[in-house]
N, C-alpha and C. Protein backbone atom coordinates (compact mmCIF):
# COMPACT_ATOMS: atom_id res chain seq x y z
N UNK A 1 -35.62 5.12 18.17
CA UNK A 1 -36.19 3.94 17.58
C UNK A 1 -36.81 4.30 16.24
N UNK A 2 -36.93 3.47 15.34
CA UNK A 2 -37.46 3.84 13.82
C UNK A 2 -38.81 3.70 14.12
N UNK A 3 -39.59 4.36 13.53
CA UNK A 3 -40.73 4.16 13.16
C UNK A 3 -41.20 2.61 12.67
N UNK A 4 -41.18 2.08 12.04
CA UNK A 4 -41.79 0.45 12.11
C UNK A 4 -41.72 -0.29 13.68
N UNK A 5 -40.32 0.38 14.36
CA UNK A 5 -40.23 -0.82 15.75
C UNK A 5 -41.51 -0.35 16.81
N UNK A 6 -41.90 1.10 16.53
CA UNK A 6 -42.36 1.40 17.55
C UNK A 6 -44.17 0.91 16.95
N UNK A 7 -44.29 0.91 15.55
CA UNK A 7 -45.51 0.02 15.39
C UNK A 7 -45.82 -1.37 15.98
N UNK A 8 -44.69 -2.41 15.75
CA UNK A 8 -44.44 -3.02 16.31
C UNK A 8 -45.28 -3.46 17.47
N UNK A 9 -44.26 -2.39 18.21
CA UNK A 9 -44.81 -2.52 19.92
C UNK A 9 -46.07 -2.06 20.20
N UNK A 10 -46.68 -1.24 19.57
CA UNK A 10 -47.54 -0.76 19.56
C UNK A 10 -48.71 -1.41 19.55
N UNK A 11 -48.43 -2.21 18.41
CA UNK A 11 -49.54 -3.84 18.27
C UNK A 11 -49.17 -4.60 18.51
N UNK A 12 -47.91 -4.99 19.52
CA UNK A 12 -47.96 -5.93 20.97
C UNK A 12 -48.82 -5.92 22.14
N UNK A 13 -48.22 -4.57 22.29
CA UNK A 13 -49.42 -3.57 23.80
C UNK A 13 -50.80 -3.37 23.64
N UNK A 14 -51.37 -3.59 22.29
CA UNK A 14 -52.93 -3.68 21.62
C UNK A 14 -53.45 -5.34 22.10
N UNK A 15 -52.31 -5.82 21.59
CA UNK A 15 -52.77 -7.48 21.32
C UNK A 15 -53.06 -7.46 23.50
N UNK A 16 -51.41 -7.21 24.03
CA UNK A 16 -51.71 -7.10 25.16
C UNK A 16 -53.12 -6.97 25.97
N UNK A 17 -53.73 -5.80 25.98
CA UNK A 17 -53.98 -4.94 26.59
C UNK A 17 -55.76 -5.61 25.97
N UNK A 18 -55.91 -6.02 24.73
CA UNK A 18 -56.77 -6.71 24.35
C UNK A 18 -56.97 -8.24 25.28
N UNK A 19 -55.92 -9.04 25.48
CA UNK A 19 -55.87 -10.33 26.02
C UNK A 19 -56.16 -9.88 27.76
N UNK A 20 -55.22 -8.77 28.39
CA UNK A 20 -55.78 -8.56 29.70
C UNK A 20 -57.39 -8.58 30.08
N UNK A 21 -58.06 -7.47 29.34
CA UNK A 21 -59.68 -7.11 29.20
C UNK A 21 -60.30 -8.35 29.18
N UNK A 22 -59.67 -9.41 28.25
CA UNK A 22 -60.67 -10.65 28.06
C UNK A 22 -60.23 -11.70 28.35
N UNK A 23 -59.79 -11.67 29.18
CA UNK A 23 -58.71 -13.01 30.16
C UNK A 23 -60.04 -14.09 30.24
N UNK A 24 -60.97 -13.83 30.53
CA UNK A 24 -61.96 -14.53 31.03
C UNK A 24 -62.22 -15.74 29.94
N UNK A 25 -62.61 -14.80 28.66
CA UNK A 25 -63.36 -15.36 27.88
C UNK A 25 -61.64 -16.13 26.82
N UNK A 26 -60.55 -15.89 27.10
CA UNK A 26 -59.65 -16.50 26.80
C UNK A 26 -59.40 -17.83 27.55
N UNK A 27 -59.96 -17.45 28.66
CA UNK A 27 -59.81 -19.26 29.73
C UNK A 27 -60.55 -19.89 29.46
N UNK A 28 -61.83 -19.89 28.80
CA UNK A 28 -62.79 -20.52 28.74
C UNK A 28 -62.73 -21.72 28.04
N UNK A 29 -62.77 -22.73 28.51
CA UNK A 29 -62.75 -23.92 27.62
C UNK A 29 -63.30 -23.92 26.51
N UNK A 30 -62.91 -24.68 25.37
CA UNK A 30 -64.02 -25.18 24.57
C UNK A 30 -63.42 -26.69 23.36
N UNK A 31 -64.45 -27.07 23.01
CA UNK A 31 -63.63 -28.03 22.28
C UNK A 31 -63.03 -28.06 20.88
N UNK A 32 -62.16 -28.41 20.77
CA UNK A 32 -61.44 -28.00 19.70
C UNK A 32 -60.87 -29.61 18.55
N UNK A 33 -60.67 -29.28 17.71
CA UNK A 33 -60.44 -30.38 16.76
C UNK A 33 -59.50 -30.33 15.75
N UNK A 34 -58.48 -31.51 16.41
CA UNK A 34 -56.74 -31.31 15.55
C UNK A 34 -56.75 -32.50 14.53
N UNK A 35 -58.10 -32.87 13.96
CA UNK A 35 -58.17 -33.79 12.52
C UNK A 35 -58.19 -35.29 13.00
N UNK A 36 -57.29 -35.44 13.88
CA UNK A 36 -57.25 -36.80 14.87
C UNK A 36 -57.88 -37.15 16.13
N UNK A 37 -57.69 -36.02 16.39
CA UNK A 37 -58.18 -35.89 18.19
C UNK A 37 -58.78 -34.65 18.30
N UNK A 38 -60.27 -34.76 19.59
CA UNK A 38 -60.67 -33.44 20.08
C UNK A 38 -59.99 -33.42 21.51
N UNK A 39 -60.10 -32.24 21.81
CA UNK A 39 -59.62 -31.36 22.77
C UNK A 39 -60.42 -30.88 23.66
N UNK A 40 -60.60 -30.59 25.12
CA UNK A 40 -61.11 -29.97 25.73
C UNK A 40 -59.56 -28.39 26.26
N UNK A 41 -60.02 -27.28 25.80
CA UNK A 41 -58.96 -26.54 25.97
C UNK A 41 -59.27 -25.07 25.65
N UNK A 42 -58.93 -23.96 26.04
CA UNK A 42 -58.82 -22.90 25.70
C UNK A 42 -58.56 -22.03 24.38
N UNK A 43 -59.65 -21.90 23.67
CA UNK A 43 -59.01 -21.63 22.64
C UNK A 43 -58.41 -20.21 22.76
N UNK A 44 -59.25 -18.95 23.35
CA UNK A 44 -58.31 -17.91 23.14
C UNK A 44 -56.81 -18.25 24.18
N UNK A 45 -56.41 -18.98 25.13
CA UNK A 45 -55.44 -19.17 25.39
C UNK A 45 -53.93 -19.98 24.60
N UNK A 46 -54.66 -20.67 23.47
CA UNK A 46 -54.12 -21.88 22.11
C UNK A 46 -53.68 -20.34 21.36
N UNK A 47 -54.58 -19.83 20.95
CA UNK A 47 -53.91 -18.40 20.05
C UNK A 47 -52.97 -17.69 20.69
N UNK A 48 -53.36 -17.57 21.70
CA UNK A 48 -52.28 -16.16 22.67
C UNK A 48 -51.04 -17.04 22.53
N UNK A 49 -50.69 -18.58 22.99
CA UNK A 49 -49.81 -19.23 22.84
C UNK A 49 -48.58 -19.11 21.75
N UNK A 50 -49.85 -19.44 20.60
CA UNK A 50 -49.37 -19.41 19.42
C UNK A 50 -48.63 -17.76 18.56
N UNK A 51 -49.71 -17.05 18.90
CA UNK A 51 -48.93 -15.63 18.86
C UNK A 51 -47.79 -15.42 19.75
N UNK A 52 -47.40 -16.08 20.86
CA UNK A 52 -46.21 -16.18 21.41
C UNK A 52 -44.95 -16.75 20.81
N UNK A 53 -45.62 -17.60 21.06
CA UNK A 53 -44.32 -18.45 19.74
C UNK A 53 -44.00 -17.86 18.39
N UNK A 54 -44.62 -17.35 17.62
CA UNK A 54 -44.32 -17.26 16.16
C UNK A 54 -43.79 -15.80 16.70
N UNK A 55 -43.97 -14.98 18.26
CA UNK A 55 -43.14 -14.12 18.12
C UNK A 55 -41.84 -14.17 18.26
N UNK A 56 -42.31 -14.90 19.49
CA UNK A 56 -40.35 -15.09 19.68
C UNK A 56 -39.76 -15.78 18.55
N UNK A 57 -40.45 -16.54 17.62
CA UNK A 57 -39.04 -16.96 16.46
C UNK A 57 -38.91 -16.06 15.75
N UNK A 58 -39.84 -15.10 15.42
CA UNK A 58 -39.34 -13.79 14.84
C UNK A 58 -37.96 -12.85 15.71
N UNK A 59 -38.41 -12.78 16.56
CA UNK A 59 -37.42 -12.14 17.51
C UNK A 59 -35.85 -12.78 17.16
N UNK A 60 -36.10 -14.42 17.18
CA UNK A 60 -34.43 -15.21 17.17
C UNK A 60 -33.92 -15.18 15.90
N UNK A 61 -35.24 -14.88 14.76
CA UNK A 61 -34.46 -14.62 13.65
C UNK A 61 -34.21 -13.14 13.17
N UNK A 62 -34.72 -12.54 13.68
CA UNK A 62 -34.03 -10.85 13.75
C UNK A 62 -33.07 -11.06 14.56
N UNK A 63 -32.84 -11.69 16.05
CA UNK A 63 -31.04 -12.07 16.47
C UNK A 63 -30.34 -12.22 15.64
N UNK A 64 -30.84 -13.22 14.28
CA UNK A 64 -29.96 -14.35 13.72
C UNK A 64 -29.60 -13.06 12.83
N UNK A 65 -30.58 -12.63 12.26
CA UNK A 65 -30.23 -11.50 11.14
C UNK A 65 -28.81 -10.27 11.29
N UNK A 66 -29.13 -9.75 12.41
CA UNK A 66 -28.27 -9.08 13.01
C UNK A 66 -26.36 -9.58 13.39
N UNK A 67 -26.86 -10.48 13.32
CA UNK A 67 -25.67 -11.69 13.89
C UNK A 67 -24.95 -11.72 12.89
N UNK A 68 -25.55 -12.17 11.45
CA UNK A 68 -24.85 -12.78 10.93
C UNK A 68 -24.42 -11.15 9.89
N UNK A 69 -25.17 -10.34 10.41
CA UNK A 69 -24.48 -8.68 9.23
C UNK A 69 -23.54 -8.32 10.17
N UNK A 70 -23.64 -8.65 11.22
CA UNK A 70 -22.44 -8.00 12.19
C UNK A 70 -20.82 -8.69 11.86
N UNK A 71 -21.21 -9.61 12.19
CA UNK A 71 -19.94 -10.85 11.18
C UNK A 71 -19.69 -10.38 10.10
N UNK A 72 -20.64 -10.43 9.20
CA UNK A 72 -20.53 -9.88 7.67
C UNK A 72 -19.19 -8.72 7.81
N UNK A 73 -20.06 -7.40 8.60
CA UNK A 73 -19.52 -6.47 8.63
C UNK A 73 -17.90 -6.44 9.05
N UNK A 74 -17.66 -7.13 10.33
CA UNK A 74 -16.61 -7.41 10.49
C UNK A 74 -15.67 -8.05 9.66
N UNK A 75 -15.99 -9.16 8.87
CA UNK A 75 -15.42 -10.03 8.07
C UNK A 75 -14.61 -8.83 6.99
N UNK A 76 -15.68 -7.85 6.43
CA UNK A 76 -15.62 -7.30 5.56
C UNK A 76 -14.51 -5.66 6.00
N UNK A 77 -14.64 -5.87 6.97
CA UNK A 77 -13.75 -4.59 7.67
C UNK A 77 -12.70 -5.15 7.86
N UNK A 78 -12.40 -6.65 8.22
CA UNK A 78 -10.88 -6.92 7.89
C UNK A 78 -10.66 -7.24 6.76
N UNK A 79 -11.11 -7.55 5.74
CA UNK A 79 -10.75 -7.29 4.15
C UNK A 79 -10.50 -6.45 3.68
N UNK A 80 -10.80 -5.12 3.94
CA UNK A 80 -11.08 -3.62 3.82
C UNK A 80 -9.50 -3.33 4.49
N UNK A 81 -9.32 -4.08 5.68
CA UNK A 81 -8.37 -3.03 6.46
C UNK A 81 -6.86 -3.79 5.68
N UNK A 82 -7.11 -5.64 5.61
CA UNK A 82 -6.08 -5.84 4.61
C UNK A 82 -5.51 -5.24 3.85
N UNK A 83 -6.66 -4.83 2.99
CA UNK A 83 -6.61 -4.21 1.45
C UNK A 83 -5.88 -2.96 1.18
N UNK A 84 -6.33 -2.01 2.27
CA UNK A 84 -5.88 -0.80 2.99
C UNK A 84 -4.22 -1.16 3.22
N UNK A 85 -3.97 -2.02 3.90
CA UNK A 85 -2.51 -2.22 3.94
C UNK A 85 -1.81 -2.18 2.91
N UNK A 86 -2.41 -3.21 1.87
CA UNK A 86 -1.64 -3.98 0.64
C UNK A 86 -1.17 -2.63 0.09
N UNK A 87 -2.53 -1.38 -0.31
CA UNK A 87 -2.86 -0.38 -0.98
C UNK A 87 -1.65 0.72 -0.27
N UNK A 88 -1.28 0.74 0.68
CA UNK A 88 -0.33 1.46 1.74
C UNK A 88 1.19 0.77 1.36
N UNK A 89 1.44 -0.12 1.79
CA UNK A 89 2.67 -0.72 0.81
C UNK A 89 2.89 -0.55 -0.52
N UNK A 90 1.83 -0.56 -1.71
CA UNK A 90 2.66 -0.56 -2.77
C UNK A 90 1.84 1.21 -3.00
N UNK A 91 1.76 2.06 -2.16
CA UNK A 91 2.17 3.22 -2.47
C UNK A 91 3.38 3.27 -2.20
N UNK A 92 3.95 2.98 -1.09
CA UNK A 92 5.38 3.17 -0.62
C UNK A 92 6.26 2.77 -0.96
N UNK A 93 5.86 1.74 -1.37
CA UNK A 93 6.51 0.61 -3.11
C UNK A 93 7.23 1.96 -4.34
N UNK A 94 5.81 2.50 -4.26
CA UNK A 94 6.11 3.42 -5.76
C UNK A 94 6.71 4.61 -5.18
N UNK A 95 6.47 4.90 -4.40
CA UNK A 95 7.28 6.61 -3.67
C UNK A 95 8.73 6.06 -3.41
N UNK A 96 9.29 4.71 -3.38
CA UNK A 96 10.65 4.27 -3.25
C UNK A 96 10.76 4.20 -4.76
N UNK A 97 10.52 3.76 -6.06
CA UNK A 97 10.52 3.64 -7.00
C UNK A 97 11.04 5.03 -7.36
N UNK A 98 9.96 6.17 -6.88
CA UNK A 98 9.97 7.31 -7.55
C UNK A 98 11.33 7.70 -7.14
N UNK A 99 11.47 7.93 -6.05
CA UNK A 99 12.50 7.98 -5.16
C UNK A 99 13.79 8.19 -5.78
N UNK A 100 14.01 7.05 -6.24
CA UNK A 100 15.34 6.25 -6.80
C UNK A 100 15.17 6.39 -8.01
N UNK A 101 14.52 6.68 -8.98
CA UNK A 101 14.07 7.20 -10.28
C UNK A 101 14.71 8.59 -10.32
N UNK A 102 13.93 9.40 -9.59
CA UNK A 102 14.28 10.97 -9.17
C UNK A 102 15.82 10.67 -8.98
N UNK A 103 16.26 10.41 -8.50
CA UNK A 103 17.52 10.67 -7.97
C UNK A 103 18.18 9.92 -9.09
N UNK A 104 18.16 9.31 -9.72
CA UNK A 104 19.15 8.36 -11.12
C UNK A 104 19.09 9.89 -12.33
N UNK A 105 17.94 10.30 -12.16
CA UNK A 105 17.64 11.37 -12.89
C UNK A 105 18.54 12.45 -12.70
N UNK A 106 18.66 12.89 -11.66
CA UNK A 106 18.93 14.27 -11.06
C UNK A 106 20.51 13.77 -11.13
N UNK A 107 21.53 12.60 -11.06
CA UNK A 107 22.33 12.22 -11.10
C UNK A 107 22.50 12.31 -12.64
N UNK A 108 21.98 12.09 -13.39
CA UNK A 108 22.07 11.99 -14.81
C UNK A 108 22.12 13.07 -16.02
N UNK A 109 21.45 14.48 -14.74
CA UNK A 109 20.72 15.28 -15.43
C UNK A 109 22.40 16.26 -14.75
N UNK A 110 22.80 16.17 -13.68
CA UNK A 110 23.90 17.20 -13.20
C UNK A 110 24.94 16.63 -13.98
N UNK A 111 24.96 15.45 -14.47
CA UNK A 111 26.41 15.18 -15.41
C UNK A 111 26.16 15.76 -16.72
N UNK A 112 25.13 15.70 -17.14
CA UNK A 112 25.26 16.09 -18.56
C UNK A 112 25.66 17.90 -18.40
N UNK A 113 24.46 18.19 -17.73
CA UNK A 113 24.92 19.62 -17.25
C UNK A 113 26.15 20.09 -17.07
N UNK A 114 27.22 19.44 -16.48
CA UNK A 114 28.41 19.43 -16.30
C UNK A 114 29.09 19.25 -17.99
N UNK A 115 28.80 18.76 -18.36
CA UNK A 115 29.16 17.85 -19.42
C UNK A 115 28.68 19.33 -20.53
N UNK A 116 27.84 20.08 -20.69
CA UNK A 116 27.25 20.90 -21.22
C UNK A 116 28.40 22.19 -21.13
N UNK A 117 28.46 22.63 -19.79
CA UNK A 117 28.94 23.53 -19.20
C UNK A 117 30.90 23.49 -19.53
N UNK A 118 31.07 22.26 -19.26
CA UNK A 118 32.75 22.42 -19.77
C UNK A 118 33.33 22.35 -21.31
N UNK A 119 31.58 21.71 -21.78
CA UNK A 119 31.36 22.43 -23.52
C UNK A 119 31.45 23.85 -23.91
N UNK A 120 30.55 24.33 -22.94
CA UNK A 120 30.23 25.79 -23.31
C UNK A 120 31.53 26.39 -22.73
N UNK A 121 32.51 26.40 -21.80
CA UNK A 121 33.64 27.06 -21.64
C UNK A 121 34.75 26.27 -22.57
N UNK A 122 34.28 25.31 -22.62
CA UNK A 122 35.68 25.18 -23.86
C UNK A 122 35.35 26.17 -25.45
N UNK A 123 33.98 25.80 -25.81
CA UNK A 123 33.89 26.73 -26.86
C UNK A 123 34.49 28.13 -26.42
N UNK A 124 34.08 29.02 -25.31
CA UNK A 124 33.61 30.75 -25.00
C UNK A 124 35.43 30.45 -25.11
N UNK A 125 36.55 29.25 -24.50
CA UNK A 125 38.02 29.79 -24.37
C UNK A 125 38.14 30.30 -25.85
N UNK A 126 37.87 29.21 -26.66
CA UNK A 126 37.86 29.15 -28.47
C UNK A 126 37.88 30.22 -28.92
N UNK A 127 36.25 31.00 -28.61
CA UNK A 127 36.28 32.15 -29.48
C UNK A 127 37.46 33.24 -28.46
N UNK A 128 37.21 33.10 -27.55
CA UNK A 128 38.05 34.35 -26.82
C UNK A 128 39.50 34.53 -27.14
N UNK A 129 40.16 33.30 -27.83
CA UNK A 129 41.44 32.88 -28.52
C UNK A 129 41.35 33.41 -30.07
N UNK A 130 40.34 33.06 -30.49
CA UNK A 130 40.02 33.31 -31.57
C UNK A 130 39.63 34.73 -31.59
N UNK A 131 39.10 35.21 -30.99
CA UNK A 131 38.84 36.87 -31.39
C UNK A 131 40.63 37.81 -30.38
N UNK A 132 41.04 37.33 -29.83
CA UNK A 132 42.30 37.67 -29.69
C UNK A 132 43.41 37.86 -30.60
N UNK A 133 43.21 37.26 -31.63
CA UNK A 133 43.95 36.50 -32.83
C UNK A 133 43.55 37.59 -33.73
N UNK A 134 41.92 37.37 -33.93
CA UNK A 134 41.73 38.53 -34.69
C UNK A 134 42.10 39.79 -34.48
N UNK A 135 42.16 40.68 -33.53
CA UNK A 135 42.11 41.45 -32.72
C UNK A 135 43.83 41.56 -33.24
N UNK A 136 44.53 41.12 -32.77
CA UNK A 136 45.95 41.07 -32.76
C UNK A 136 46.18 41.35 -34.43
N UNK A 137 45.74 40.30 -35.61
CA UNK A 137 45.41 40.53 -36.61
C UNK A 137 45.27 42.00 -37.27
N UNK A 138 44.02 42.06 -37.17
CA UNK A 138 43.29 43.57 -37.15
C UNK A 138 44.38 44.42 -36.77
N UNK A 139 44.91 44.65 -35.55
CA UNK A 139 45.87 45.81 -35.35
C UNK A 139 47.17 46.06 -35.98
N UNK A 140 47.75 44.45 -36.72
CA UNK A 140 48.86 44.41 -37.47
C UNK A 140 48.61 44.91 -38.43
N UNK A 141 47.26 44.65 -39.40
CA UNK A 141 46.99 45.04 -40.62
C UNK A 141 46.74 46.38 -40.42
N UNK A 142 46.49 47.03 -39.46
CA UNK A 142 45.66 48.24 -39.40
C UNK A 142 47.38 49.18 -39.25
N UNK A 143 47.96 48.68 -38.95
CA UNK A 143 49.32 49.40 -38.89
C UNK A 143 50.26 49.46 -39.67
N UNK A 144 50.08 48.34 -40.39
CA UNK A 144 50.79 48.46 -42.12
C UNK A 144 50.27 49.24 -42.77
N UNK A 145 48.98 49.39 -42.16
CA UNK A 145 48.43 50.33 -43.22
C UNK A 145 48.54 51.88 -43.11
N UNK A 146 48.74 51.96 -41.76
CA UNK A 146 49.45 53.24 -41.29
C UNK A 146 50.95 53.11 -41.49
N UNK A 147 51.28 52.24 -41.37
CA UNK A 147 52.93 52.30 -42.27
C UNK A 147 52.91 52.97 -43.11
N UNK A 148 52.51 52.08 -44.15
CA UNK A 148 52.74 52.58 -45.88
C UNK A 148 51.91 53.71 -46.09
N UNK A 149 50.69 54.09 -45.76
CA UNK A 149 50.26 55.70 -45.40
C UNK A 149 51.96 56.82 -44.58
N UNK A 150 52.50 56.23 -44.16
CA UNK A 150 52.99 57.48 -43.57
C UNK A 150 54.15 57.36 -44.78
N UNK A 151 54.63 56.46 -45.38
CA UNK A 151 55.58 56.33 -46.31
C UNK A 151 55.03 56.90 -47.43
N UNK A 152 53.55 56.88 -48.07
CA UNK A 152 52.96 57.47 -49.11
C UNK A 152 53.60 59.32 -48.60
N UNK A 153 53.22 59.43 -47.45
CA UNK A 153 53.03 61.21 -46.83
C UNK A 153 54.52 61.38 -47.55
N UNK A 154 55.36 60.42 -46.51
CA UNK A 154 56.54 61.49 -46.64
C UNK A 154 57.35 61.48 -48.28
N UNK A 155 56.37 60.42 -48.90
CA UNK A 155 57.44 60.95 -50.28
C UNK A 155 56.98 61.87 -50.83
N UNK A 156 55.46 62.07 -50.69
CA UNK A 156 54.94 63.03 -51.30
C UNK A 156 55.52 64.39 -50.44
N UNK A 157 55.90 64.19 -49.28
CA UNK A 157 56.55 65.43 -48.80
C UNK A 157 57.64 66.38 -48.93
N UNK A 158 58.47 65.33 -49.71
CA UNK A 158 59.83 65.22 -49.71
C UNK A 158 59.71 65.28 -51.16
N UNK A 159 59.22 65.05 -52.06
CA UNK A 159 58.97 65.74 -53.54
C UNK A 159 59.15 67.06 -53.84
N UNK A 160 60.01 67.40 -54.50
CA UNK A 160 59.66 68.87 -55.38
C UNK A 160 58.52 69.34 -55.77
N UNK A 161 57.91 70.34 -55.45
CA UNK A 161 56.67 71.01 -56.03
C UNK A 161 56.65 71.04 -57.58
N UNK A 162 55.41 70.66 -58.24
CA UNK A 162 55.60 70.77 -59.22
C UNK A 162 54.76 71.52 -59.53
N UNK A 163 55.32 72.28 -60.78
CA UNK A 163 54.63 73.39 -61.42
C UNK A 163 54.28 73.83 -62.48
C-alpha cells in the first residue's frame, strides 16, 4: 500500500476509535438549528453521519476515477495495438518493396555483367588476333631479314679477296 492510503486509514481508525471512547457524549441530544427549523438530535451523531457520507462519496469517486483510467487505458491499448498492426503491415509493405527492388536490381545488375563480360572476351579475342598477326608479322619481317643477311654473307663470301 502507498504511503498516503495507509494515512488515510490511519485517520479513519483515529476518527474511529475517537467516536467508540465517546459514544456517550455523541448520543446525547441537543438542540440544533437548520435556519428554518430546530431540532432535538444528536449532534456528535449528525457529524459522525456526515463524515460518513462525504466518505463514502469520496470512496465512489475514487471508483469513478479508477474506472474511467482503466477504460482510458484500455481504449488506449487498443489504439496502440491497432497502430502496432498498421506499423507491422507497412513494414512488410516495404520489405516486399525492398524485396522486388533487390531482385529487379540483381536481375539488372547480372545482365549488364553479362553484357560486360562478352565485351571483355570479345575485346581479349581482338587483341589475341591481333597480337597473333603481329607475332606472325614480326617473324616474317624478322626472316627477310635473315634472308637478305644470309644473301649479304654469301656474296661477300663468294667474292675474291681483295688486296
Amino acid at each position: 500500500m502507498k504511503l498516503h492510503s495507509l494515512l488515510l486509514l490511519l485517520i479513519l481508525a483515529l476518527i474511529a476509535a475517537f467516536a467508540a471512547l465517546n459514544w456517550g457524549v455523541f448520543l446525547a441530544p441537543t438542540e440544533l438549528w437548520f435556519g428554518f427549523t430546530s431540532v432535538q438530535m444528536p449532534l456528535g451523531l449528525l457529524m459522525l453521519g456526515i463524515l460518513v457520507f462525504i466518505t463514502g462519496l469520496f470512496l465512489v469517486y475514487v471508483v469513478y476515477l479508477q474506472g474511467s483510467v482503466l477504460l482510458e487505458a484500455r481504449r488506449h491499448s487498443r489504439a496502440l495495438q491497432t497502430n502496432r498492426e498498421l506499423a507491422d503491415r507497412a513494414e512488410a509493405s516495404r520489405f516486399t518493396e525492398l524485396r522486388a527492388f533487390l531482385e529487379t536490381e540483381s536481375t539488372k545488375q547480372a545482365t549488364l555483367n553479362g553484357e560486360v563480360k562478352a565485351t571483355v572476351l570479345a575485346r581479349i579475342d581482338q587483341l589475341e588476333h591481333d597480337f597473333r598477326l603481329f607475332t606472325e608479322q614480326s617473324g616474317n619481317t624478322l626472316a627477310a631479314y635473315i634472308g637478305e643477311l644470309e644473301d649479304r654473307l654469301e656474296k661477300i663470301t663468294t667474292l675474291p679477296p681483295v688486296h
